[in-house]
Each structure stands twice: as C-alpha cells, then as structure tokens.
Protein backbone atom coordinates (compact mmCIF):
# COMPACT_ATOMS: atom_id res chain seq x y z
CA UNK A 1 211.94 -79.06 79.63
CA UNK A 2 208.44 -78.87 81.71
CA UNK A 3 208.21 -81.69 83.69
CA UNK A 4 204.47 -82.62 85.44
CA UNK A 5 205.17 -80.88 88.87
CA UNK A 6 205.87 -77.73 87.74
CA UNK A 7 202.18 -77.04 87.85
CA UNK A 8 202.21 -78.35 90.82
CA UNK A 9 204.74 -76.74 92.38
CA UNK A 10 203.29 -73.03 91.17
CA UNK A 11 200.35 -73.82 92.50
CA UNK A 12 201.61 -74.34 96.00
CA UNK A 13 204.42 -71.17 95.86
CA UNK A 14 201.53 -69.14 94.90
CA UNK A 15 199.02 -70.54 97.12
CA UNK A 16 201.91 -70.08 99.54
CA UNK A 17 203.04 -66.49 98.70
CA UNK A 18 199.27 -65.39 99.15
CA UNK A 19 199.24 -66.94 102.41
CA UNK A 20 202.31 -64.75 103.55
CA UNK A 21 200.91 -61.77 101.91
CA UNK A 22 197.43 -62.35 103.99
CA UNK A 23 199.38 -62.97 107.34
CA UNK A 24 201.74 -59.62 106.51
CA UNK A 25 198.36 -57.71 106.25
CA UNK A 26 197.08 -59.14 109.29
CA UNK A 27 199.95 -58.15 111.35
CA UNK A 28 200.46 -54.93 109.69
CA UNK A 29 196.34 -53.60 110.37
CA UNK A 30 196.75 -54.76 113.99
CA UNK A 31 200.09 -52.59 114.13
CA UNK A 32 198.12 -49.66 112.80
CA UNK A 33 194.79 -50.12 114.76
CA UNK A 34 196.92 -50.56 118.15
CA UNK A 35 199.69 -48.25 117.99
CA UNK A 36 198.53 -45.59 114.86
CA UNK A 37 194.74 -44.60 115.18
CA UNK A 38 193.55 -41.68 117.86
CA UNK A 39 190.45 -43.97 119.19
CA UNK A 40 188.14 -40.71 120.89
CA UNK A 41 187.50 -40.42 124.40
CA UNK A 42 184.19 -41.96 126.18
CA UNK A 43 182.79 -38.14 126.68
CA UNK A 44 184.12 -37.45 122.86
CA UNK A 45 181.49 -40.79 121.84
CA UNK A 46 178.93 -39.89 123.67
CA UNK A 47 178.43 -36.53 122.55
CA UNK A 48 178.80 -37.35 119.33
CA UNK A 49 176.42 -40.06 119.40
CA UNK A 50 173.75 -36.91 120.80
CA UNK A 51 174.42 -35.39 118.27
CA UNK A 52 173.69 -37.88 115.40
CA UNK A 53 170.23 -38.86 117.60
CA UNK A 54 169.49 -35.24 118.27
CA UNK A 55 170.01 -35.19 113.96
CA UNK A 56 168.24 -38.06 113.22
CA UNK A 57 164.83 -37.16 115.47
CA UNK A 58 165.09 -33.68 113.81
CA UNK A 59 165.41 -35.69 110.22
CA UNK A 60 162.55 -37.95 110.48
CA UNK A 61 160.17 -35.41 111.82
CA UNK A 62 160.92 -32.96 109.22
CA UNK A 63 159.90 -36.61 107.06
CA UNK A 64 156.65 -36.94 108.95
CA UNK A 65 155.88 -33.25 108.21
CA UNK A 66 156.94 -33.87 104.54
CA UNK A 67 154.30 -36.89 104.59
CA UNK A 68 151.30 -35.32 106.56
CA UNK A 69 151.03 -31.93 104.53
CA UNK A 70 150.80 -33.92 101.18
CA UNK A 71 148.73 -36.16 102.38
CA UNK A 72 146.36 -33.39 103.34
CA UNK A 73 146.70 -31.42 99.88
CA UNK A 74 146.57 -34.75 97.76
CA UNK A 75 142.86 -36.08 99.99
CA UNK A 76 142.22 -32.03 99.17
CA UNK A 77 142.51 -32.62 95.54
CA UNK A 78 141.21 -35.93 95.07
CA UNK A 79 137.79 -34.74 96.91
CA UNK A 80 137.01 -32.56 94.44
C-alpha cells in the first residue's frame, strides 16, 4: 500500500542520487584535467597562436580583396 511520503521520499533519493552523480563528475573531470591531459608548452602556445594570427590577417585580406574588386565591377556595371 502507497502511503503519502513515498512521493516524497523519491523525490529526495532522486534529488539526492543526482547530487552524487554531479559531485562524481566533478571529481572525476578534475582527475582527468590534472593528471590525464598533455597541456602544450608556453613556446608550443605561442607559436601556435602566430600561426592562427598570421591565418587570420591572410583570411580577412583575401575578404577585403573579395569586397574591393566587386565593388569596382558592380559601380562598372551600374554606370552604364
């Protein structure tokens, strides 16, 4: 027979089981970010951070190009 706490009771085993299960993960991602990932070198960072900016310049003026030629044909084609 179901008595009134029941609910009750579920409610707090479940709000209690998700509380463990959020503490486990906790625990377990600072295990793995401390003792499992290769974090890269200050020199390894810094080159590759060159390299993205060296990209990214490269990138946007190849954008700016992109922009200024059609600009140019489309004002050629619209004074006509």
């Amino acid at each position: 027979m179901k008595n009134r706490f029941d609910d009750f009771n579920l409610y707090h085993f479940t709000k209690k089981a998700i509380m463990e299960r959020l503490k486990l993960y906790v625990i377990e991602s600072y295990n793995e970010l401390v003792n499992k990932v290769t974090w890269p070198t200050w020199s390894n960072l810094q080159s590759s951070t060159i390299v993205v900016l060296v990209a990214s310049i490269i990138l946007a003026l190849m954008i700016f190009l992109m922009d200024v030629v059609s600009k140019t044909v489309l004002d050629q084609i619209y004074s006509l």
